[in-house]
C-alpha atoms as a PDB file:
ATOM      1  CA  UNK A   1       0.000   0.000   0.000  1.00  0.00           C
ATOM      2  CA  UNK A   2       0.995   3.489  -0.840  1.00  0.00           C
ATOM      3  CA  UNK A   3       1.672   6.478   1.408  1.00  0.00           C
ATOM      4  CA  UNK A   4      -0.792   9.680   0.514  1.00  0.00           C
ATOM      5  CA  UNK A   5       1.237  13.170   0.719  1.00  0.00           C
ATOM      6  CA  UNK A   6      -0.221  16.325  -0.183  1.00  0.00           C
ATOM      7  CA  UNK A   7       1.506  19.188  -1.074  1.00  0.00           C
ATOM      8  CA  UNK A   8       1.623  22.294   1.107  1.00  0.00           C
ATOM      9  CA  UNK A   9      -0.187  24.537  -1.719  1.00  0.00           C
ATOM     10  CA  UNK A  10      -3.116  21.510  -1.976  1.00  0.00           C
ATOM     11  CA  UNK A  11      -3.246  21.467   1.761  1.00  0.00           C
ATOM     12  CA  UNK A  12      -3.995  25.004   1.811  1.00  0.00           C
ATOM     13  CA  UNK A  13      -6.354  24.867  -1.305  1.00  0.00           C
ATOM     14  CA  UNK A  14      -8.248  22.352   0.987  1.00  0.00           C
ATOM     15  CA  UNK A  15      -8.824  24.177   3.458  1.00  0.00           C
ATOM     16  CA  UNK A  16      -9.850  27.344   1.294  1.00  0.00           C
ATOM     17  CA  UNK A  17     -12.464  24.434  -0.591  1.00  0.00           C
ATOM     18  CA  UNK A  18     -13.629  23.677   3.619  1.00  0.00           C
ATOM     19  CA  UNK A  19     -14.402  27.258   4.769  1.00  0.00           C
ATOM     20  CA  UNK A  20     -15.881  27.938   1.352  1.00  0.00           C
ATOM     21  CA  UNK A  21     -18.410  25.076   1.646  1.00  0.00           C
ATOM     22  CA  UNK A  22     -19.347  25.746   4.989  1.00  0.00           C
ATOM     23  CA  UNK A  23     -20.440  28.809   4.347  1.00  0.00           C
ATOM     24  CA  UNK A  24     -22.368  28.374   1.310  1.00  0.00           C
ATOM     25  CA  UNK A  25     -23.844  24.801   2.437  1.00  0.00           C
ATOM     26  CA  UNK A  26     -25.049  23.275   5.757  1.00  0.00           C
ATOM     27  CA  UNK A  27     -22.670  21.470   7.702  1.00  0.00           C
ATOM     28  CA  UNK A  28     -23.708  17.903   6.566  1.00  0.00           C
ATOM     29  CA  UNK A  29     -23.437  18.612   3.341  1.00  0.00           C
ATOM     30  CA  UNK A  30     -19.966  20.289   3.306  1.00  0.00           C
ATOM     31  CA  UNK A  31     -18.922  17.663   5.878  1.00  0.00           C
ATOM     32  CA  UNK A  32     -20.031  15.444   3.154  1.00  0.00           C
ATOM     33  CA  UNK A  33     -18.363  16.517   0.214  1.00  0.00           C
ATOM     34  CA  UNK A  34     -14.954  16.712   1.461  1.00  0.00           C
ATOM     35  CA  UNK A  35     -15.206  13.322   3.129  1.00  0.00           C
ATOM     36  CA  UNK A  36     -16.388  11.621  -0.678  1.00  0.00           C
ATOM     37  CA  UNK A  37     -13.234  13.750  -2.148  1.00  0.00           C
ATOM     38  CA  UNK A  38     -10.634  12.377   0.436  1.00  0.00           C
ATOM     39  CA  UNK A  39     -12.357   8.669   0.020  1.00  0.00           C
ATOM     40  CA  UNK A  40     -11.789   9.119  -3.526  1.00  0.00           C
ATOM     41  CA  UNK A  41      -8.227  10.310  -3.469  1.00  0.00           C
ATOM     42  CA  UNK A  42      -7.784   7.370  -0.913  1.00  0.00           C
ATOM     43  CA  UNK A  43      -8.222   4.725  -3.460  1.00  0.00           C
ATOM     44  CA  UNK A  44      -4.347   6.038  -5.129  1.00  0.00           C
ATOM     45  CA  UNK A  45      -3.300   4.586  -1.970  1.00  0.00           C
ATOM     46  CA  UNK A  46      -3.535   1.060  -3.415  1.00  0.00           C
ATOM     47  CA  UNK A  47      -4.408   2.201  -7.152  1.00  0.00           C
ATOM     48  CA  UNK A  48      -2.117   5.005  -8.181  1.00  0.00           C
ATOM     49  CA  UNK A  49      -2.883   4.232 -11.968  1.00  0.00           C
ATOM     50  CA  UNK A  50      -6.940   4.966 -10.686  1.00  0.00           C
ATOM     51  CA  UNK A  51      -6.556   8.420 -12.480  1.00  0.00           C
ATOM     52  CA  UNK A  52      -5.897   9.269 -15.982  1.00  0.00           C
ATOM     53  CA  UNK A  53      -2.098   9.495 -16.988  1.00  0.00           C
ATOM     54  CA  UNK A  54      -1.674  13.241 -18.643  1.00  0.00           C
ATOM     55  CA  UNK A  55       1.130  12.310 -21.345  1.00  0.00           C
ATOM     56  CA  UNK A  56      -1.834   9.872 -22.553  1.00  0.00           C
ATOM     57  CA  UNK A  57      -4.335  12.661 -23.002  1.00  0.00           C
ATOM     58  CA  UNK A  58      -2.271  15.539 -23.802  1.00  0.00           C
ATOM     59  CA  UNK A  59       1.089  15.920 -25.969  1.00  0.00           C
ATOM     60  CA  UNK A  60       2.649  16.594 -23.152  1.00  0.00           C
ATOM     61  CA  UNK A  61       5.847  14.508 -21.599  1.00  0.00           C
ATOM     62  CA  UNK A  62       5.356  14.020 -18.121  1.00  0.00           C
ATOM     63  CA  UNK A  63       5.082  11.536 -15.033  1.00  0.00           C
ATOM     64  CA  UNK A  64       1.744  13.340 -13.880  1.00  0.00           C
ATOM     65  CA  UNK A  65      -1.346  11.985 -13.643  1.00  0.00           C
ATOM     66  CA  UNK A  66      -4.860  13.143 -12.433  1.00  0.00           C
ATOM     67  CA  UNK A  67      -7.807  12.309 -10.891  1.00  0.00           C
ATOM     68  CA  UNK A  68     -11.233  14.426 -11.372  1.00  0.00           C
ATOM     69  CA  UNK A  69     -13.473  14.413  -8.239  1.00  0.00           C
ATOM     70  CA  UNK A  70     -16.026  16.633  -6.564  1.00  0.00           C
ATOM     71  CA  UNK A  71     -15.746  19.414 -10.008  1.00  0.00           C
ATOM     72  CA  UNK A  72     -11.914  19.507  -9.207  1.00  0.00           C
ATOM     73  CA  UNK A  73      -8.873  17.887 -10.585  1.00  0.00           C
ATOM     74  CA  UNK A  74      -5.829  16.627  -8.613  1.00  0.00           C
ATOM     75  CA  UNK A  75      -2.524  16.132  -9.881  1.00  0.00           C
ATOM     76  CA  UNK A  76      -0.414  13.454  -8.504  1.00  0.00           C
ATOM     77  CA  UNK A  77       2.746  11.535  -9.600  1.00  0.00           C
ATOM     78  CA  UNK A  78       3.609   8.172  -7.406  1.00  0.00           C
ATOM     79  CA  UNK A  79       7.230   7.276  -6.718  1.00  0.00           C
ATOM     80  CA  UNK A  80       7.857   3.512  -4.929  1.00  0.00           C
ATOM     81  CA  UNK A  81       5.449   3.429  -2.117  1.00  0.00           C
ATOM     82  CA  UNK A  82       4.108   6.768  -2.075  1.00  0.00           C
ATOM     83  CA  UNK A  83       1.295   8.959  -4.418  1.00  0.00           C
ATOM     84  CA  UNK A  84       1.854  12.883  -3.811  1.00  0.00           C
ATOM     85  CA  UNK A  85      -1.078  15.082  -4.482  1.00  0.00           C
ATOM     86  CA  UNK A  86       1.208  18.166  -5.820  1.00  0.00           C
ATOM     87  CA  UNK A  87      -1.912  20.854  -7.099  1.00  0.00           C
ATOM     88  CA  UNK A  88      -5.696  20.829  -7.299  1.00  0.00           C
ATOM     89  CA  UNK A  89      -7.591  22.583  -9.675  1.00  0.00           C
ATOM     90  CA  UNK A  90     -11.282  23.569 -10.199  1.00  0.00           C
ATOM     91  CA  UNK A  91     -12.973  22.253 -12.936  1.00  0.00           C
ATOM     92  CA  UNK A  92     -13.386  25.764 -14.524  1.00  0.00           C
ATOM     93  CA  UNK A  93      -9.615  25.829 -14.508  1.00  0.00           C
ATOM     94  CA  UNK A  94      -7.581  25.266 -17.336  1.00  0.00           C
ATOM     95  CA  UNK A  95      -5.186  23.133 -15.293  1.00  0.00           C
ATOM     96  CA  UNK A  96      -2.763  21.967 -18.350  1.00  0.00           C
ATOM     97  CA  UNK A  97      -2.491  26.028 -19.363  1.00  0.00           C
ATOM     98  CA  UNK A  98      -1.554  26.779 -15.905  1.00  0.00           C
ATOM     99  CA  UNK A  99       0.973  24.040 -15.421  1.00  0.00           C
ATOM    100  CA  UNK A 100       2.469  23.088 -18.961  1.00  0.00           C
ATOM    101  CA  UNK A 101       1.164  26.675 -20.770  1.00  0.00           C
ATOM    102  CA  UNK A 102      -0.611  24.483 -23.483  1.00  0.00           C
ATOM    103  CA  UNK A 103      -4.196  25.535 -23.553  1.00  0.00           C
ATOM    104  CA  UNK A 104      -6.146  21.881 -23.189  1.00  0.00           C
ATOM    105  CA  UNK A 105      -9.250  23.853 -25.019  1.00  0.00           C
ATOM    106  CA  UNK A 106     -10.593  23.055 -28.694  1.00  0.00           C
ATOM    107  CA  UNK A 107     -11.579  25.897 -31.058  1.00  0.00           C
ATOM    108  CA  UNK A 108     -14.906  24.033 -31.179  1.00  0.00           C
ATOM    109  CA  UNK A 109     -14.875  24.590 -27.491  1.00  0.00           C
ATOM    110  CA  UNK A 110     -13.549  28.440 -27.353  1.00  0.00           C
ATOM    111  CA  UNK A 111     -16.425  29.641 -30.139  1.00  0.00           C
ATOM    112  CA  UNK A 112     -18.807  27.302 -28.164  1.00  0.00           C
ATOM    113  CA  UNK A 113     -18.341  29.176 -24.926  1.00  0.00           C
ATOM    114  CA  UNK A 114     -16.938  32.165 -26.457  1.00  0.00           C
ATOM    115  CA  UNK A 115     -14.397  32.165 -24.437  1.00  0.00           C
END
């Protein structure tokens, strides 16, 4: 079984994603959400390959991987024994702009939004 690390910057992000649900939902429901997300990202404990390698989806070479959850994306990378959760995006983020500066959008998808 793997060891689950997050990063400081996800840890923080977290905690940002707590406060924010508690005060637009009632405590069972925020409660609830963050409790399905950290289930979720449990599973890389003993499936790191549970996500969606990157390189696969994008022309992009790298060792990153991600897992969508709760309308946000987490990028990980596992080493021997250990999965670290290095940055979390919301959905509505581009998250391969911000971290490779490749925009992940389609034309189709930038005149459909008009964006």
């Amino acid at each position: 079984m793997n060891k689950l690390e997050f990063a400081p910057l996800v840890k923080k992000k977290l905690i940002i994603l707590k406060e924010w649900l508690q005060e637009n939902f009632d405590a069972d429901t925020s409660h609830k959400v963050l409790e399905e997300m950290l289930s979720d990202l449990d599973i890389l404990k003993e499936f790191e390959k549970s996500g969606t390698n990157i390189s696969e989806v994008y022309a992009v070479d790298t060792d990153y991987w991600f897992l969508f959850t709760h309308r946000h994306y987490f990028i990980y990378r596992f080493e021997s024994e250990k999965v670290t959760v290095v940055q979390m995006f919301n959905e509505k983020e581009d998250f391969i702009l911000k971290l490779f500066g490749i925009s992940g959008r389609t034309q189709e998808s930038i005149e459909y939004w008009g964006e």
